[in-house]
Protein backbone atom coordinates (compact mmCIF):
# COMPACT_ATOMS: atom_id res chain seq x y z
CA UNK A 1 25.84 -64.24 7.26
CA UNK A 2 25.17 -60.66 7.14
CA UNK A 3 21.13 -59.91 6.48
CA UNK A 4 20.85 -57.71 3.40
CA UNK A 5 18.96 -54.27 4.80
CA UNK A 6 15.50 -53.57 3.15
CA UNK A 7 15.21 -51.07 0.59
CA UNK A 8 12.42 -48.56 1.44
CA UNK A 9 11.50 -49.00 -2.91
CA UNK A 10 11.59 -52.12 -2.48
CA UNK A 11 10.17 -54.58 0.08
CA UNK A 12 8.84 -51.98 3.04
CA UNK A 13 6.30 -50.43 1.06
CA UNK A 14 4.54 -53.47 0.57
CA UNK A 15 5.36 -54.72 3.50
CA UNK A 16 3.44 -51.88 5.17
CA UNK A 17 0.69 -51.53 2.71
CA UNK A 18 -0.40 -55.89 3.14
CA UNK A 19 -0.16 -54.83 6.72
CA UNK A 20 -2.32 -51.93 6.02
CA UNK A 21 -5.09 -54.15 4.33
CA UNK A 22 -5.01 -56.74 7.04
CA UNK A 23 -5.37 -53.89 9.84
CA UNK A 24 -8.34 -53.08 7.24
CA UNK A 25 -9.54 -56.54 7.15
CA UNK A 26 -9.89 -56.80 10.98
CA UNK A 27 -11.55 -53.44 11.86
CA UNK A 28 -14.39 -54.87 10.25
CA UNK A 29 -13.95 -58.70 11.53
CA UNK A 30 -12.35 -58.16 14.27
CA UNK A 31 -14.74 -55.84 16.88
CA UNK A 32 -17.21 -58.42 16.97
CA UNK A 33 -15.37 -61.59 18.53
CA UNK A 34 -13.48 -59.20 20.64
CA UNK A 35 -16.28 -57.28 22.31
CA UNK A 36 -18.43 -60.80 22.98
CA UNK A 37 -18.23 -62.14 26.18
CA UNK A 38 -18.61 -66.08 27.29
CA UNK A 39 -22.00 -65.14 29.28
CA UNK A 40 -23.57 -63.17 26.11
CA UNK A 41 -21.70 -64.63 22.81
CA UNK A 42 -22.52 -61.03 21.62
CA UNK A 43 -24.44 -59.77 18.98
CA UNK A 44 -24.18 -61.86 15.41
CA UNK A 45 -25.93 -59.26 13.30
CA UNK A 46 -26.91 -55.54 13.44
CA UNK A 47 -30.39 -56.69 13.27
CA UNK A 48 -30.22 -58.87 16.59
CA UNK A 49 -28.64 -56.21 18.21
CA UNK A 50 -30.99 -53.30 16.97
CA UNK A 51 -33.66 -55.61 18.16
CA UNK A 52 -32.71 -56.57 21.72
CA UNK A 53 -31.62 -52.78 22.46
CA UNK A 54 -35.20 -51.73 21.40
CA UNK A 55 -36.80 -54.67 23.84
CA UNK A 56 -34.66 -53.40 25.97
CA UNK A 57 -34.63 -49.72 26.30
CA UNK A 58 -38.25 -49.84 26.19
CA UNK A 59 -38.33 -52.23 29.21
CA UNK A 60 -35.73 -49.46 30.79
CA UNK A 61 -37.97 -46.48 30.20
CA UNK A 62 -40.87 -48.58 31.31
CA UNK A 63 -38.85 -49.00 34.71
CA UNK A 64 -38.30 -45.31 35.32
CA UNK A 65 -35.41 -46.21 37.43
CA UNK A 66 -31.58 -44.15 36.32
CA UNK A 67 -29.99 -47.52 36.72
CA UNK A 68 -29.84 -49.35 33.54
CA UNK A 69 -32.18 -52.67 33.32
CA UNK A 70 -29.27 -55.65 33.00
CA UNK A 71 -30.52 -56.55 29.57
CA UNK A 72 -29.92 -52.81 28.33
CA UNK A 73 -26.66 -52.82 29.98
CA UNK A 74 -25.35 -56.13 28.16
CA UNK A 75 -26.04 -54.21 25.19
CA UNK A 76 -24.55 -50.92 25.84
CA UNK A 77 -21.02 -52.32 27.72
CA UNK A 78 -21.08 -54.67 24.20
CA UNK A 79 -21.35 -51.46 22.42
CA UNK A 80 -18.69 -49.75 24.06
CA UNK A 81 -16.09 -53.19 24.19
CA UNK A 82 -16.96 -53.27 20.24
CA UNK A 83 -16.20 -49.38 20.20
CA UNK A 84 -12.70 -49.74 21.92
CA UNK A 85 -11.76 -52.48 20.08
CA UNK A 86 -12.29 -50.58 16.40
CA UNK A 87 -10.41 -47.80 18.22
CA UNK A 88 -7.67 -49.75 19.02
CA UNK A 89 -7.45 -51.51 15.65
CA UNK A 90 -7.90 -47.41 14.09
CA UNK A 91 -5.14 -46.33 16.07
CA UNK A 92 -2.62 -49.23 14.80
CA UNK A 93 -3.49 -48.32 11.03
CA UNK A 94 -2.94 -44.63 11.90
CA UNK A 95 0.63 -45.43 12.96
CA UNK A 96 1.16 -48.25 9.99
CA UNK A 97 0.26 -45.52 7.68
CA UNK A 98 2.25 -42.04 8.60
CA UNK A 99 4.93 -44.70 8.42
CA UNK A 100 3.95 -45.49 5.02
CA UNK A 101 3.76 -42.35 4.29
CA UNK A 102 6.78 -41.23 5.12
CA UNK A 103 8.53 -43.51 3.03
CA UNK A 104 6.68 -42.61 -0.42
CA UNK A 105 7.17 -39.10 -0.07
CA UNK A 106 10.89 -40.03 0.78
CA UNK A 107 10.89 -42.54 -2.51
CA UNK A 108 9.11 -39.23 -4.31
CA UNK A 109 12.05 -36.95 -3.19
CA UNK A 110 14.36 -38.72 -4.26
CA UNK A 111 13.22 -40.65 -7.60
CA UNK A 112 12.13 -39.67 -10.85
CA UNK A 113 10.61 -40.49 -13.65
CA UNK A 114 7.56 -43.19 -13.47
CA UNK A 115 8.76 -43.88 -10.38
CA UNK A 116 8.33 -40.77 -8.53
CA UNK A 117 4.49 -40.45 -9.75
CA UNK A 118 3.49 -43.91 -8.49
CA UNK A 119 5.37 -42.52 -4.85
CA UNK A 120 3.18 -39.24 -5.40
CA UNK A 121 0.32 -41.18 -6.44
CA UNK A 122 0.86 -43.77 -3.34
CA UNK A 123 1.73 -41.21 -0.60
CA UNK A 124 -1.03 -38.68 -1.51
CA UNK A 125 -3.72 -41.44 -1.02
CA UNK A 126 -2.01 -42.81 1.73
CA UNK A 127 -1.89 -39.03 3.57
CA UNK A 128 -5.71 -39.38 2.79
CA UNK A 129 -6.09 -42.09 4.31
CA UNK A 130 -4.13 -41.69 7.44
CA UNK A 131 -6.59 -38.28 7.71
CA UNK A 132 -9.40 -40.90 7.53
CA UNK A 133 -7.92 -42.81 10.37
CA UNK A 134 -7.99 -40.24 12.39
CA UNK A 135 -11.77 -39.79 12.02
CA UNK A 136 -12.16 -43.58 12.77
CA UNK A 137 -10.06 -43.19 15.96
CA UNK A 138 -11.55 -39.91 17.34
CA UNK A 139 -15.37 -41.57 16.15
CA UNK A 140 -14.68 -44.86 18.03
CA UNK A 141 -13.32 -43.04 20.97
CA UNK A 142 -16.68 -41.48 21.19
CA UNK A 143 -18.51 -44.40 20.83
CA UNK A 144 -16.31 -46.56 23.53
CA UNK A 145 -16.80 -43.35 25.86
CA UNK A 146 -20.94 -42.74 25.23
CA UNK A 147 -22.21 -46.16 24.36
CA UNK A 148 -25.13 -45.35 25.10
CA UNK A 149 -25.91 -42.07 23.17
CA UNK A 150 -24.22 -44.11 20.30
CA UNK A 151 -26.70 -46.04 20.23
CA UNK A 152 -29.47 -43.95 20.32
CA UNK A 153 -29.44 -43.65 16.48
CA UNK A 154 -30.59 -47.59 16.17
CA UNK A 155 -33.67 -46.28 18.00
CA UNK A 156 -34.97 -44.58 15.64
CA UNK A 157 -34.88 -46.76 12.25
CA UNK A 158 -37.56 -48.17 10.99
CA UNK A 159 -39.12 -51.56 12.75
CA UNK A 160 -37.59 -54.71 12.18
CA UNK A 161 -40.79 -56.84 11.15
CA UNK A 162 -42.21 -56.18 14.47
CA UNK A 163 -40.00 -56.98 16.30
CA UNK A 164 -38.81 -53.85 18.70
CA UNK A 165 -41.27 -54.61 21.67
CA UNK A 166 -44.51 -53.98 19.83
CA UNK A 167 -46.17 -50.24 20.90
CA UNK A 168 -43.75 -50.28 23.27
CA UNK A 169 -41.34 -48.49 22.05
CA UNK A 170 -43.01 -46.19 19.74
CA UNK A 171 -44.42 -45.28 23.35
CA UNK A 172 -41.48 -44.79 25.15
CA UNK A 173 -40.00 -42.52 22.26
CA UNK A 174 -42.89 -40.30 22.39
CA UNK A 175 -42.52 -40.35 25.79
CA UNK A 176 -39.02 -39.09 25.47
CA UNK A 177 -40.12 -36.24 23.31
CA UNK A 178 -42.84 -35.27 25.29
CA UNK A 179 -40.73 -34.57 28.26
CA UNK A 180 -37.74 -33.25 26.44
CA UNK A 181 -40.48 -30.52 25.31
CA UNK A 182 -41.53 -29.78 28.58
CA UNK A 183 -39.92 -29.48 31.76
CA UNK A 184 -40.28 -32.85 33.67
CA UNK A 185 -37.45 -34.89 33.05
CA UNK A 186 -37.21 -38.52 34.86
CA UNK A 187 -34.73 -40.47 35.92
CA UNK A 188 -34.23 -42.53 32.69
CA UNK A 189 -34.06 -39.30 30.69
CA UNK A 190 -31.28 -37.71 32.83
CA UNK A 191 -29.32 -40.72 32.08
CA UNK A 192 -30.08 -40.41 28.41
CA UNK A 193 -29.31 -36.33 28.22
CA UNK A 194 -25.68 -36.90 30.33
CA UNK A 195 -24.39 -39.32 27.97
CA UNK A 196 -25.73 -37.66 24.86
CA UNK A 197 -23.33 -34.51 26.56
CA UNK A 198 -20.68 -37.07 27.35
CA UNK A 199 -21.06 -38.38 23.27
CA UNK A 200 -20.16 -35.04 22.39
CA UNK A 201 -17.36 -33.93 24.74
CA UNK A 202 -15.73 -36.64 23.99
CA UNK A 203 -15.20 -35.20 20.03
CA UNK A 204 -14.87 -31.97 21.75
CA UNK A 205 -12.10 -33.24 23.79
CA UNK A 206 -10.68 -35.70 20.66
CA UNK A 207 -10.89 -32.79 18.35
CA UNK A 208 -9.17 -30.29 20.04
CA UNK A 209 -6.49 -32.93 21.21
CA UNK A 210 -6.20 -33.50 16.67
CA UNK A 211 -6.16 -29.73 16.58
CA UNK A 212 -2.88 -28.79 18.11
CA UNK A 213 -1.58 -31.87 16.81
CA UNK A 214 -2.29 -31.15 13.32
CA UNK A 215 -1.50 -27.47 13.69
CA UNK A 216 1.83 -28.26 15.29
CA UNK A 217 2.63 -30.29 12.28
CA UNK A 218 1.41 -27.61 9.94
CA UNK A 219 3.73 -25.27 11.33
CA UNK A 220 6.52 -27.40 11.34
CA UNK A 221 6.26 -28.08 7.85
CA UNK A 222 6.06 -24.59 6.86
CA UNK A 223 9.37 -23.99 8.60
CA UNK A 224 10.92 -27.07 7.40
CA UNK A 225 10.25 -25.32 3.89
CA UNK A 226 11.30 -22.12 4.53
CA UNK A 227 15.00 -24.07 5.51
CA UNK A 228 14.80 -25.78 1.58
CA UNK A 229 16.68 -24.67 -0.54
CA UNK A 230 14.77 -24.02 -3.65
CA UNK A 231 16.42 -26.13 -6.08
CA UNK A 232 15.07 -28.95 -3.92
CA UNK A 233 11.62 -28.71 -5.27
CA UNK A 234 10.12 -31.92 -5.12
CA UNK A 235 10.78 -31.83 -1.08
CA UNK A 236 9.17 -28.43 -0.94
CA UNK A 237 6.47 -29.82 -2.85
CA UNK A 238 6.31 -32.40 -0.21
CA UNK A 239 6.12 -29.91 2.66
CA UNK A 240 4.29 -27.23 0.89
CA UNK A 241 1.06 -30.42 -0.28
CA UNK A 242 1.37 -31.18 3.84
CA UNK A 243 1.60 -28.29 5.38
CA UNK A 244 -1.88 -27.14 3.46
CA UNK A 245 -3.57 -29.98 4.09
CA UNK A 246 -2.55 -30.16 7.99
CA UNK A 247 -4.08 -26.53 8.27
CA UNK A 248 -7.27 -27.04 6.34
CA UNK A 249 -7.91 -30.45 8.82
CA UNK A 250 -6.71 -28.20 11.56
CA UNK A 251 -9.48 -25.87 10.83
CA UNK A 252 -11.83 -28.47 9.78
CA UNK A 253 -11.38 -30.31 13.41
CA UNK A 254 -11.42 -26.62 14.98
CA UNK A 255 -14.92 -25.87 13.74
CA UNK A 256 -16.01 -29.93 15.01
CA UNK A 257 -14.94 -29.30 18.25
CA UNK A 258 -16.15 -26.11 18.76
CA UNK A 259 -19.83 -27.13 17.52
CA UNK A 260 -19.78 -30.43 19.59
CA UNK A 261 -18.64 -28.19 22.70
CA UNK A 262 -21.34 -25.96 22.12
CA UNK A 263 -23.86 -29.07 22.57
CA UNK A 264 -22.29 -30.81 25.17
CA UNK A 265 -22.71 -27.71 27.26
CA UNK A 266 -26.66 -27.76 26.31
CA UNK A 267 -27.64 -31.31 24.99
CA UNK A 268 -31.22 -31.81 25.68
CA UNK A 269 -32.33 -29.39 22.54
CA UNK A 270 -29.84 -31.37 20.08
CA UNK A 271 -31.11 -34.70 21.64
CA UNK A 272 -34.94 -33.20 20.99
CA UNK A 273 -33.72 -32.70 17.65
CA UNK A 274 -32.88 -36.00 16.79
CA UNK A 275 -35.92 -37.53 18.20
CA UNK A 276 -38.07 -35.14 16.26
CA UNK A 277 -35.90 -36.42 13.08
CA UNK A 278 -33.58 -33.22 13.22
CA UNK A 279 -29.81 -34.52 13.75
């Protein structure tokens, strides 16, 4: 018995799109269970883990060794693990929705009526957010890369009842400022300023890698276009509506990377920054 093909009006659009909210559904469940390891269990809540990497950094600064104390670096490879994994699951929607995309603005082209504004409707917020994926992926990557510096941010909220290692901390941050101010840096410090350069060469790197990517696809629109004959107007509207948008996010990613480049090259001032409440 012959299998009936699927109709891409039909069944593969919401095929893709339950996929699309299940992909959705996991980047948030997911990361946890998969970055947790047998010996640690990981981190239940943001508050445990905000807590334990305060106790913990401040027992690392306290050390003044470059080599990360074990309990800071169960946090920061759970950090990255969690990172990778919401990268991974990022990536997957990316692909589920071009794919989506491409067959709404294929259902626009070549319906009308009601139809063909629920396809324009659907595919524009779907091109939206496949852009948004991107974000997540290039974000993530950065995260998975400079666990660390990604974590740096938890550092400075406000205390958790008490519970970040008493004066400790507040200590060891002012520590931190004191000698990104001046011109004695120690070991922990070093360790601190390479991966806060790492955290942003890796969007450097992401962003220029999204740049050519999204330019290339600009361009190919545009000449796609100019090959349409005009009477086909809803496909040129189709390549006109993408071929914008893929330059403005080209541009958009352009001016990212450049400015992350700018402080990888020279992080300690953008690090002093964000210590001093700045970034």
């Amino acid at each position: 018995m012959r299998t009936p093909p699927i109709q891409p009006s039909g069944r593969l659009p919401a095929v893709l799109a339950t996929l699309v909210a299940a992909l959705a559904a996991a980047f948030v469940l997911a990361p946890h269970p998969l970055a947790a390891t047998r010996a640690t269990g990981g981190f239940s809540e943001v508050s445990t883990l905000r807590r334990t990497l305060r106790q913990t950094f401040a027992e690392y600064w306290s050390a003044g060794d470059r080599a990360l104390t074990p309990g800071l670096q169960t946090v920061v490879d759970y950090w990255s693990r969690y990172h990778l994994a919401k990268a991974a699951i990022a990536s997957i929607s990316l692909i589920v929705l071009v794919v989506l995309g491409v067959v709404l603005w294929k259902a626009f082209s070549r319906s009308g009526g009601l139809r063909a504004a629920v396809s324009a409707s659907a595919g524009a917020l779907v091109t939206v957010l496949a852009l948004s994926s991107v974000v997540l992926v290039v974000a993530n990557i950065q995260g998975a890369v400079a666990p660390f510096a990604s974590l740096l941010p938890m550092l400075a909220v406000g205390n958790d009842n008490g519970s970040s290692g008493g004066g400790r901390l507040g200590e060891a941050l002012g520590q931190v400022r004191q000698e990104l101010a001046g011109s004695s840096v120690t070991g922990p410090l070093e360790v601190m300023i390479s991966d806060f350069a790492r955290y942003h060469a890796a969007v450097a790197v992401a962003g220029a890698v999204v740049v050519v990517v999204f330019a290339g696809l600009s361009v190919a629109s545009w000449r796609r276009l100019a090959r349409t004959p005009r009477s086909d107007r809803r496909t040129r509207r189709v390549l006109g509506f993408h071929g914008i948008l893929l330059a403005v996010s080209s541009l958009f990613m352009a001016v990212v990377a450049v400015a992350n480049t700018a402080t990888a090259m020279d992080p300690a001032p953008a690090l002093l920054a964000f210590f001093e409440g700045g970034w």
